[in-house]
PDB file of N, CA and C in Angstrom:
ATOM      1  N   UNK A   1      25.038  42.622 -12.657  1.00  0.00           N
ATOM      2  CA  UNK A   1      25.783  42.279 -11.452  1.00  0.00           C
ATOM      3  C   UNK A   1      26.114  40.795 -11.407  1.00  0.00           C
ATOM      4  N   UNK A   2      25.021  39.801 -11.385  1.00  0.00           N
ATOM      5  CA  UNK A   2      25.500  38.156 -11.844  1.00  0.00           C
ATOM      6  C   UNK A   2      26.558  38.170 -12.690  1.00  0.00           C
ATOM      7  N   UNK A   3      26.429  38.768 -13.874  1.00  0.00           N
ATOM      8  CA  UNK A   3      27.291  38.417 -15.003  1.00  0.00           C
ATOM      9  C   UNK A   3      28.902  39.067 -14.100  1.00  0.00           C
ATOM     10  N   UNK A   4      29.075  40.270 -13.604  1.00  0.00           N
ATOM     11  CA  UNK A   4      30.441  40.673 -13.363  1.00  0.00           C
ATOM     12  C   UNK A   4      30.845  40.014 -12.183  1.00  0.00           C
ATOM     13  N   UNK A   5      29.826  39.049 -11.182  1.00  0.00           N
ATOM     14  CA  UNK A   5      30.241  38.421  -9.931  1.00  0.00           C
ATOM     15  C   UNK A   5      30.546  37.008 -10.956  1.00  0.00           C
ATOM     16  N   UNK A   6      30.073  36.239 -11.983  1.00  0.00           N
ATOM     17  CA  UNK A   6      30.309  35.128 -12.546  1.00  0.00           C
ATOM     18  C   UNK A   6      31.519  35.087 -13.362  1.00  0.00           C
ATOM     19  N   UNK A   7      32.019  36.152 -13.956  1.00  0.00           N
ATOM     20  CA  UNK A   7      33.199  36.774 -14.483  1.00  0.00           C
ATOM     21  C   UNK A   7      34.544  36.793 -13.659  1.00  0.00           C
ATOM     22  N   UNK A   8      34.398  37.728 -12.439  1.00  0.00           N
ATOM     23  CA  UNK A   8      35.158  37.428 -11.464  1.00  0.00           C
ATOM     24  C   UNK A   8      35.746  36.453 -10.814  1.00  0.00           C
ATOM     25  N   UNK A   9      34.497  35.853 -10.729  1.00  0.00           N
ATOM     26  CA  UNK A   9      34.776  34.043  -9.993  1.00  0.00           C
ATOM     27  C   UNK A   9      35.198  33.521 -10.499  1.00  0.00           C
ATOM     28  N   UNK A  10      35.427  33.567 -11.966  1.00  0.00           N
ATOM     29  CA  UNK A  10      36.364  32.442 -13.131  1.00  0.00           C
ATOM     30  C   UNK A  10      37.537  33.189 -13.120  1.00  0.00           C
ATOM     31  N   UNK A  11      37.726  34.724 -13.067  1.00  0.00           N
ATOM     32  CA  UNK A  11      38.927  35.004 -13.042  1.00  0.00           C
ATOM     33  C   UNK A  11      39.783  34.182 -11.627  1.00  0.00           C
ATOM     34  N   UNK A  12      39.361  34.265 -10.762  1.00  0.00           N
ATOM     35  CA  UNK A  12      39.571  34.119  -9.585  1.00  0.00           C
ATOM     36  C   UNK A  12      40.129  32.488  -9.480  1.00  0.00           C
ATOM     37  N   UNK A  13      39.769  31.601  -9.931  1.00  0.00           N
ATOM     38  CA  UNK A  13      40.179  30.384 -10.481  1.00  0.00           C
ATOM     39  C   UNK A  13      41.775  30.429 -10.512  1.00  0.00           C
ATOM     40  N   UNK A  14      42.532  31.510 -10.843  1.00  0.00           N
ATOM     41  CA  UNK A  14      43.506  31.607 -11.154  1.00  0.00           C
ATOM     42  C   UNK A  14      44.477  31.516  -9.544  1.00  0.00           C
ATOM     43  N   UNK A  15      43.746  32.345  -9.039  1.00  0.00           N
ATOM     44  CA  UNK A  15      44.469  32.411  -7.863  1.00  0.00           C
ATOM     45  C   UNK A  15      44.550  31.649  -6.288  1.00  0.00           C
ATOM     46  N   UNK A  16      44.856  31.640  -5.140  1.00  0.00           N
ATOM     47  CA  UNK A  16      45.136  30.555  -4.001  1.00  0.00           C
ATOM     48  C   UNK A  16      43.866  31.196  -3.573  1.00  0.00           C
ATOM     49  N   UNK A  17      42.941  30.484  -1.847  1.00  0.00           N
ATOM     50  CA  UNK A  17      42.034  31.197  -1.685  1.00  0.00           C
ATOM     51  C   UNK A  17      42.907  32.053  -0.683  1.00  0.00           C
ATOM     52  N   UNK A  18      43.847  32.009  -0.278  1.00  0.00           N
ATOM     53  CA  UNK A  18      44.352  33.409   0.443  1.00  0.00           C
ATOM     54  C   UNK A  18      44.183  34.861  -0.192  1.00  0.00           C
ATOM     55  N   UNK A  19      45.059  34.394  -1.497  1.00  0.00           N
ATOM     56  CA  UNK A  19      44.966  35.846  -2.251  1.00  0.00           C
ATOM     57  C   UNK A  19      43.122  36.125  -2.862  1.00  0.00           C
ATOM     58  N   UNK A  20      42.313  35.521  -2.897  1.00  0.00           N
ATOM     59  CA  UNK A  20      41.176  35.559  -3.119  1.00  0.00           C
ATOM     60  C   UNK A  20      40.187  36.220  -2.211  1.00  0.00           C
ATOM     61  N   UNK A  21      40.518  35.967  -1.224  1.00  0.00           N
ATOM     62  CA  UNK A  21      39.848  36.613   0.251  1.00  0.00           C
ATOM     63  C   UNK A  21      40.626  37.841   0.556  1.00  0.00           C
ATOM     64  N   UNK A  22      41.854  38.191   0.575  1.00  0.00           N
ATOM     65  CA  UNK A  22      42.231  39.271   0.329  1.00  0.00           C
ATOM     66  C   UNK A  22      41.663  40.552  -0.767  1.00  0.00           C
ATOM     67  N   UNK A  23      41.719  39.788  -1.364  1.00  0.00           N
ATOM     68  CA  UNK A  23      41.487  40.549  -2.893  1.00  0.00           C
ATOM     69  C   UNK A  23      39.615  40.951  -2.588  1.00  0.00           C
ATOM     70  N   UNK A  24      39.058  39.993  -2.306  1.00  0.00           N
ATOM     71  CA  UNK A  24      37.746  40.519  -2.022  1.00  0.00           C
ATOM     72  C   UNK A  24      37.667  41.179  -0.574  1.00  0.00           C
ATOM     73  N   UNK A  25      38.104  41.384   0.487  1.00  0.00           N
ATOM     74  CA  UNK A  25      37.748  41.793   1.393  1.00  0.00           C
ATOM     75  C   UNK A  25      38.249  43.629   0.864  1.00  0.00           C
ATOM     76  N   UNK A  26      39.695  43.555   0.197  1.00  0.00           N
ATOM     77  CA  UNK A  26      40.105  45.161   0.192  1.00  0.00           C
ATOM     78  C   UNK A  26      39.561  45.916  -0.681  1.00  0.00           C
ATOM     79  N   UNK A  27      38.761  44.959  -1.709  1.00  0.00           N
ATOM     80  CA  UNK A  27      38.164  45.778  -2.896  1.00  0.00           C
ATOM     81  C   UNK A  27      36.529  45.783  -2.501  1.00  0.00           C
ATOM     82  N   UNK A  28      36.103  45.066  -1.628  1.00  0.00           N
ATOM     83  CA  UNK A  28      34.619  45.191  -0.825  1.00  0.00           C
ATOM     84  C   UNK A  28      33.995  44.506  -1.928  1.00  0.00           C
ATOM     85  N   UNK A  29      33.869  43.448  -2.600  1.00  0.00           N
ATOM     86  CA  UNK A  29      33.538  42.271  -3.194  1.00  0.00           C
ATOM     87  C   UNK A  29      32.820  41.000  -2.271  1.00  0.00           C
ATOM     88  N   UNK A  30      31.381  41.295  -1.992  1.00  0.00           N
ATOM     89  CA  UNK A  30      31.387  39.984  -1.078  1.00  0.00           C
ATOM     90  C   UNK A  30      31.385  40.698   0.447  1.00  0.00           C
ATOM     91  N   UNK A  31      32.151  41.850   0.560  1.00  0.00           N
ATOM     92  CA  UNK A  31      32.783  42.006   2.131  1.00  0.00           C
ATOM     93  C   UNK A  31      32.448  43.385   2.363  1.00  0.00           C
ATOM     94  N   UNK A  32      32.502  44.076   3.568  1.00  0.00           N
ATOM     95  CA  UNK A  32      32.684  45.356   3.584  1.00  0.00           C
ATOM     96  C   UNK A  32      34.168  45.678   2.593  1.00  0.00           C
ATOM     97  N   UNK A  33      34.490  46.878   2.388  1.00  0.00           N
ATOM     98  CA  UNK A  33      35.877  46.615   2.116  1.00  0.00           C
ATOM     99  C   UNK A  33      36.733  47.144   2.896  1.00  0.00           C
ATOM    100  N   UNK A  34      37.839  46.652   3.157  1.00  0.00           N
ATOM    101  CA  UNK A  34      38.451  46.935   4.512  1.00  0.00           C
ATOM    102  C   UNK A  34      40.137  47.355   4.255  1.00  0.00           C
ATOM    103  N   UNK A  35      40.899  47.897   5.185  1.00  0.00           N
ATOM    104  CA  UNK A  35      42.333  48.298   4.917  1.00  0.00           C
ATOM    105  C   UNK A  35      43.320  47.482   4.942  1.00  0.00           C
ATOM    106  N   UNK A  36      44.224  47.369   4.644  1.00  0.00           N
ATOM    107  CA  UNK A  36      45.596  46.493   4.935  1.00  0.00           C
ATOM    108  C   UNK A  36      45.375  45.828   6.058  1.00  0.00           C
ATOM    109  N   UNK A  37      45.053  46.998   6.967  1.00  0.00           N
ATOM    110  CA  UNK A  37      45.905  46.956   8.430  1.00  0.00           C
ATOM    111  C   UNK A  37      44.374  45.800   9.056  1.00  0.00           C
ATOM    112  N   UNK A  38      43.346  46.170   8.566  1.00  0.00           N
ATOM    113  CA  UNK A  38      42.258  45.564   9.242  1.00  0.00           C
ATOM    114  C   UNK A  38      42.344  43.977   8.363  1.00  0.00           C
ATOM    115  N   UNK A  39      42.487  43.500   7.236  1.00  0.00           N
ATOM    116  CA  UNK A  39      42.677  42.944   6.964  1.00  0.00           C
ATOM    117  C   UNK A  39      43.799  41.719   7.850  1.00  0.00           C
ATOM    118  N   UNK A  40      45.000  42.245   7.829  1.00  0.00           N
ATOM    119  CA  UNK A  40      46.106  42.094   8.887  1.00  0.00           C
ATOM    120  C   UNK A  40      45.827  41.314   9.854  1.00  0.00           C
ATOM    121  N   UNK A  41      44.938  42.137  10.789  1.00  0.00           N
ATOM    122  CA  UNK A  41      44.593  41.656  11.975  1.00  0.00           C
ATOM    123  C   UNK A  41      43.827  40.652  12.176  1.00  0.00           C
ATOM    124  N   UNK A  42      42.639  40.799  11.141  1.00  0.00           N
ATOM    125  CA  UNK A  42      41.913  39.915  10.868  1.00  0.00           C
ATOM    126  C   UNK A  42      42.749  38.123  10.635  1.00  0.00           C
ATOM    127  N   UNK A  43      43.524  38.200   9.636  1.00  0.00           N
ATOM    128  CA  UNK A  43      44.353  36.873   8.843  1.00  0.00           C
ATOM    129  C   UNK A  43      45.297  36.700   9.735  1.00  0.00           C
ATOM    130  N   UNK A  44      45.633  37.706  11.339  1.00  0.00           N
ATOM    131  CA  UNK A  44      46.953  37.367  11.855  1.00  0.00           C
ATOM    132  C   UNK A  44      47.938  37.242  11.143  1.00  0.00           C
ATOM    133  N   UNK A  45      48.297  38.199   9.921  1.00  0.00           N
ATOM    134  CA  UNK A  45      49.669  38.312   9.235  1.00  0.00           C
ATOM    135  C   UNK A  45      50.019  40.011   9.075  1.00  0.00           C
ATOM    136  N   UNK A  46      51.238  40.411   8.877  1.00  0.00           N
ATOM    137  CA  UNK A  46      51.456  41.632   8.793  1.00  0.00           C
ATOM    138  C   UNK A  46      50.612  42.595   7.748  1.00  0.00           C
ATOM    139  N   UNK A  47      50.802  43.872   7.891  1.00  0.00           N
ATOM    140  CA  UNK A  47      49.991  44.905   7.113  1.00  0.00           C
ATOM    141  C   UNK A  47      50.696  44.150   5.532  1.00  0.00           C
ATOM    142  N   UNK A  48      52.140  44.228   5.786  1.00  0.00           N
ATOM    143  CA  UNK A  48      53.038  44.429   4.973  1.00  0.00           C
ATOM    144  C   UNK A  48      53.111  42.859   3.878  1.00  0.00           C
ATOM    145  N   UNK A  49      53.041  41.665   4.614  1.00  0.00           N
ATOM    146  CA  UNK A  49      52.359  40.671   3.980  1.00  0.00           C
ATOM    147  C   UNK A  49      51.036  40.282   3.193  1.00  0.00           C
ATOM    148  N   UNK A  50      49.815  40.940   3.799  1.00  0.00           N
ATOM    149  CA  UNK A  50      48.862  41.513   2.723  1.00  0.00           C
ATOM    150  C   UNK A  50      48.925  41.811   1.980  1.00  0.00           C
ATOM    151  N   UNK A  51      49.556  43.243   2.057  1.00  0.00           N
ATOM    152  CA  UNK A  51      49.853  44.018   0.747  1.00  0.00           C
ATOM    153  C   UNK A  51      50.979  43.147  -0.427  1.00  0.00           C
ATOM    154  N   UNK A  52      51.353  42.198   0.323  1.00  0.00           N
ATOM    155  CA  UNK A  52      52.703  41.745  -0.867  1.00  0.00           C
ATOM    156  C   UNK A  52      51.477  40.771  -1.922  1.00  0.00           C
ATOM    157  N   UNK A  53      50.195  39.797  -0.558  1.00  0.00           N
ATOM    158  CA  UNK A  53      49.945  38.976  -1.357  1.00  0.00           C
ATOM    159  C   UNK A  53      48.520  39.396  -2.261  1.00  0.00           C
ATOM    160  N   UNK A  54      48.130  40.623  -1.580  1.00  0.00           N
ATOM    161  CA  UNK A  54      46.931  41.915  -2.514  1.00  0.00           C
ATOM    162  C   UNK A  54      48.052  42.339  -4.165  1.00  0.00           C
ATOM    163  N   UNK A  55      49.336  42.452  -4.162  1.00  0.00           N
ATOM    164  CA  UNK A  55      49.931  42.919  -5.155  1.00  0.00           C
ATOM    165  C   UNK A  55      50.286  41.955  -6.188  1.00  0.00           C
ATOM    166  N   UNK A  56      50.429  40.380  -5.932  1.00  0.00           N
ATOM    167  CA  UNK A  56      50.870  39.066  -6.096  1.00  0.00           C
ATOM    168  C   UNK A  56      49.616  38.735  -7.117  1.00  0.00           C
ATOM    169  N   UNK A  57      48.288  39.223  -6.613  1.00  0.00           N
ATOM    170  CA  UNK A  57      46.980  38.529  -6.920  1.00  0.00           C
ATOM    171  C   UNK A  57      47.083  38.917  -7.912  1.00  0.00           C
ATOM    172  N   UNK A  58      46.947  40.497  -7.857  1.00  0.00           N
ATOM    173  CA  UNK A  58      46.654  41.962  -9.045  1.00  0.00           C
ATOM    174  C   UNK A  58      47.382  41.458 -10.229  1.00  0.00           C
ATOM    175  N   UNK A  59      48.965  40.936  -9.986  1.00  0.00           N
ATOM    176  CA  UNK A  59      49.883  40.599 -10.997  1.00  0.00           C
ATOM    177  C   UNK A  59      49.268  39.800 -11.844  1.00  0.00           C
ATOM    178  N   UNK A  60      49.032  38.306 -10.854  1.00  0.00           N
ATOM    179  CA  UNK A  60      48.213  37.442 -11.597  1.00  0.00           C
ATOM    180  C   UNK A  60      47.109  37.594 -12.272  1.00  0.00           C
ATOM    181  N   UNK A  61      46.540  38.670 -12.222  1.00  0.00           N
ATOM    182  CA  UNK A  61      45.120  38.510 -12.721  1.00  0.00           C
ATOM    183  C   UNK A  61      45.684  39.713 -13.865  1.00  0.00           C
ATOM    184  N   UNK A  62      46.184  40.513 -13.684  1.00  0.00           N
ATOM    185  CA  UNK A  62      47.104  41.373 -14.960  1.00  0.00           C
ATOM    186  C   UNK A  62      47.334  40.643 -16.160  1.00  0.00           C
ATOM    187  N   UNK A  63      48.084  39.275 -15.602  1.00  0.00           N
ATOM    188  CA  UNK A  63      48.919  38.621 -16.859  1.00  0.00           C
ATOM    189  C   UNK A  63      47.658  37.353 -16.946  1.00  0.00           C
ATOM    190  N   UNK A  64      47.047  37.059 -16.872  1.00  0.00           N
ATOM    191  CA  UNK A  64      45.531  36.402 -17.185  1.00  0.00           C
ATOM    192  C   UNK A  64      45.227  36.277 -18.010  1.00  0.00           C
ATOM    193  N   UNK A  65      44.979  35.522 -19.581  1.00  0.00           N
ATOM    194  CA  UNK A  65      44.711  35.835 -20.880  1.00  0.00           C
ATOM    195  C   UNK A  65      43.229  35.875 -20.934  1.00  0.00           C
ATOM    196  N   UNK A  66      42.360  35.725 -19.477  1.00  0.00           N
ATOM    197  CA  UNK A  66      41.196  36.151 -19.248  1.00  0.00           C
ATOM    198  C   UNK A  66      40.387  37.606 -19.125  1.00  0.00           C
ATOM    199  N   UNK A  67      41.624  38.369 -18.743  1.00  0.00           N
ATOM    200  CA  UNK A  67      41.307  39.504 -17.832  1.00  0.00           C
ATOM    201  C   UNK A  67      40.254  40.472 -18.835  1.00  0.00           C
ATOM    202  N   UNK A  68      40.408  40.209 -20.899  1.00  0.00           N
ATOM    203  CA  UNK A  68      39.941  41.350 -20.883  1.00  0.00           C
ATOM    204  C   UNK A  68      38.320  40.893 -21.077  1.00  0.00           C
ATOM    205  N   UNK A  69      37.731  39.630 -20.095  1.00  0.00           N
ATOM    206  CA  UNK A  69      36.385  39.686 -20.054  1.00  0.00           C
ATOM    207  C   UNK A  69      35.689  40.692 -19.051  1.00  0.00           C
ATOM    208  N   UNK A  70      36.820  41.524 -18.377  1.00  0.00           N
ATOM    209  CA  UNK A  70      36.461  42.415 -17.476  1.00  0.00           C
ATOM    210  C   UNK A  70      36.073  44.035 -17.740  1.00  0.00           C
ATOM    211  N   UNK A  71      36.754  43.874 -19.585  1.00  0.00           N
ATOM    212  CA  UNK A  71      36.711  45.611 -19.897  1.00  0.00           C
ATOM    213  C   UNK A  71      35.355  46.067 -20.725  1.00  0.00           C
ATOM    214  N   UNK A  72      34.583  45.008 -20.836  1.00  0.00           N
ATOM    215  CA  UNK A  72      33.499  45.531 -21.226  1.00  0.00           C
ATOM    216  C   UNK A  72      32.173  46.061 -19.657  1.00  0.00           C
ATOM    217  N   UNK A  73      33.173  45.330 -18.599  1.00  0.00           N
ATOM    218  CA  UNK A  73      31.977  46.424 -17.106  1.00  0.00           C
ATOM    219  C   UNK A  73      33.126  47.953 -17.379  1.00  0.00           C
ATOM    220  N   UNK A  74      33.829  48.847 -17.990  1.00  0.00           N
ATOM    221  CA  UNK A  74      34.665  49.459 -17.819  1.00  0.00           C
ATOM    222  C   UNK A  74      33.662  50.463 -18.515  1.00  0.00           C
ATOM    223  N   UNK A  75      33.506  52.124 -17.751  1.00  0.00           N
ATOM    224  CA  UNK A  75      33.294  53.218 -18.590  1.00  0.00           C
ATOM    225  C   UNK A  75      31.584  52.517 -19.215  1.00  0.00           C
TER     226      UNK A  75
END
């Protein structure tokens, strides 16, 4: 668990802390994990703005030449 929370956190480097707190609150990292919409309310921004900057993160961390320190927690 250290090792995939210490992993994460360097991935995470990559990104703003908006999309970071997003990204951990909807995937329950750190947080309960919570919906768009609760999220939303929470940050005072739309469902629909979340989701753009939850999809923004994902991208970034997609194209990451880090990401595949993540596929050995996989299976």
């Amino acid at each position: 668990d250290d090792s995939l929370a210490k992993d994460l956190n360097f991935l995470f480097l990559n990104l703003n802390p908006t999309e970071i707190l997003v990204l951990k609150k909807y995937f329950g990292i750190e947080y309960n994990e919570m919906s768009l919409e609760q999220i939303s309310s929470e940050l005072n921004i739309t469902k629909e703005r979340v989701r753009q900057i939850k999809d923004k993160a994902i991208l970034k961390l997609r194209k990451s030449d880090q990401i595949s320190k993540l596929f050995k927690y996989l299976g």
